[in-house]
Protein backbone atom coordinates (compact mmCIF):
# COMPACT_ATOMS: atom_id res chain seq x y z
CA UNK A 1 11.94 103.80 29.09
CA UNK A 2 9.29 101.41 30.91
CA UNK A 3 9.91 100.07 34.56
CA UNK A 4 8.12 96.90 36.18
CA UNK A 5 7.29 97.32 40.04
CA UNK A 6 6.93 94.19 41.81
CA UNK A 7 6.23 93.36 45.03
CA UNK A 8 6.98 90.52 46.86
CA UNK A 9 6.84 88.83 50.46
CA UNK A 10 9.20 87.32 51.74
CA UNK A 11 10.60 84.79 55.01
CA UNK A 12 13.44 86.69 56.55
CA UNK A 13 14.83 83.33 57.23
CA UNK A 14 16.21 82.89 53.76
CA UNK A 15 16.88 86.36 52.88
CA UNK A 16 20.53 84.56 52.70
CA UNK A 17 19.30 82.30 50.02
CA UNK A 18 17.89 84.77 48.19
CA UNK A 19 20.18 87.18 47.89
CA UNK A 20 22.25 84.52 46.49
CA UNK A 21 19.94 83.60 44.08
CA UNK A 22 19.68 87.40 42.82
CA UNK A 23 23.18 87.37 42.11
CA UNK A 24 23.75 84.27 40.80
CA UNK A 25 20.70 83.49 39.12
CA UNK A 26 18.39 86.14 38.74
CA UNK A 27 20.48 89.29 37.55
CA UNK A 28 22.36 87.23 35.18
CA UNK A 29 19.33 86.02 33.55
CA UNK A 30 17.70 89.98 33.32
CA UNK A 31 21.50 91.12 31.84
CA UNK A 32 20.98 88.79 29.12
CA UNK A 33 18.40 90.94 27.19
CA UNK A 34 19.70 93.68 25.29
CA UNK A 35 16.80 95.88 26.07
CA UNK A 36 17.46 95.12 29.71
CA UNK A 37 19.13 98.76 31.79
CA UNK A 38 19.24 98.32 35.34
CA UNK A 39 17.47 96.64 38.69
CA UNK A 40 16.97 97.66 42.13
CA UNK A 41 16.11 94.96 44.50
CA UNK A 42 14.90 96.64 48.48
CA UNK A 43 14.51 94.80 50.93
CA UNK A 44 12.84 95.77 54.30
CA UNK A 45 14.04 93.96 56.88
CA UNK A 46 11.52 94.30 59.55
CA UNK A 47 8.56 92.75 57.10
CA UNK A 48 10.24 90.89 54.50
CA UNK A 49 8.53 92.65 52.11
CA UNK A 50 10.95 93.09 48.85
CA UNK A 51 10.00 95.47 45.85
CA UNK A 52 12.05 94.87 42.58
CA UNK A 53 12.10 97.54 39.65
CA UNK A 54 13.44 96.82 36.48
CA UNK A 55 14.08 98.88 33.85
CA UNK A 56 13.90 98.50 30.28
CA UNK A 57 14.63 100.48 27.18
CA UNK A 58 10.89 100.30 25.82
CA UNK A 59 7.94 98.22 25.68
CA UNK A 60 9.17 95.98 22.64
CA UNK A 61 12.26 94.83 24.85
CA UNK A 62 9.78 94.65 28.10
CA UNK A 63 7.50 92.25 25.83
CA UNK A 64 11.11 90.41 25.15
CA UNK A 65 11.74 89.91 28.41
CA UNK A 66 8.59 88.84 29.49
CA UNK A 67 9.43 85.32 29.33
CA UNK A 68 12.72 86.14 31.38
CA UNK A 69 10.86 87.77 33.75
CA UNK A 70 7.64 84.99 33.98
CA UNK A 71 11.38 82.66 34.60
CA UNK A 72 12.51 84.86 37.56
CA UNK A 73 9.19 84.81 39.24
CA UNK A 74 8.78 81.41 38.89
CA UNK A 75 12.43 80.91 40.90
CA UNK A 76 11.56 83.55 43.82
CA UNK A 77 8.34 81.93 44.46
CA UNK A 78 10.78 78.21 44.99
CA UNK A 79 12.56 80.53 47.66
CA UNK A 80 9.36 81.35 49.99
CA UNK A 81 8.59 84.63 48.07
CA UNK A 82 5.03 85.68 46.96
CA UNK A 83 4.21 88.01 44.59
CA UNK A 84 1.51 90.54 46.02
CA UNK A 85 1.45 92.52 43.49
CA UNK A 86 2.90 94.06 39.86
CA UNK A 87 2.72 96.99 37.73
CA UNK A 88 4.07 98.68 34.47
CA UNK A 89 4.98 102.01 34.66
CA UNK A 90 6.78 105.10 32.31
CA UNK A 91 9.80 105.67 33.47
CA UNK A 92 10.22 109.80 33.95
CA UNK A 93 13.58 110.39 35.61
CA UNK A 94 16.68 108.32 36.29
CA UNK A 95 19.03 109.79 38.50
């Protein structure tokens, strides 16, 4: 499995908004894909600094969803959030 780590930062003044988007929007869209296995949105509440990880079977469905996930970014940064930074990792242990 292969996980994406991004980063974001956020205004805590729409953390509402947001977290309305993730389930309405956002999640759907990411459940679509086959390949897709799980998310994990955090949010920390004193910075509004939010780190998503998605997880996806392998790097053939991660290049599959890369369109999906070019989609979602594109909507988060509409809602005040800016992507600091992303990276691709293996995915070792799942608990």
């Amino acid at each position: 499995m292969i996980g994406v780590l991004s980063v974001f930062q956020g205004d805590l003044s729409r953390v509402d908004e947001g977290k309305r988007a993730l389930q309405e929007q956002i999640i759907p869209a990411l459940k679509a894909h086959k390949g897709f296995k799980r998310g994990s949105w955090l949010l920390n509440t004193q910075t509004g600094e939010v780190h998503a990880i998605s997880i996806w079977e392998d790097e053939a469905a991660l290049k599959e969803g890369m369109a999906t996930l070019q989609q979602v970014r594109g909507q988060v940064s509409s809602m005040g959030l800016t992507l600091k930074s992303t990276q691709t990792l293996d995915v070792i242990a799942i608990a």
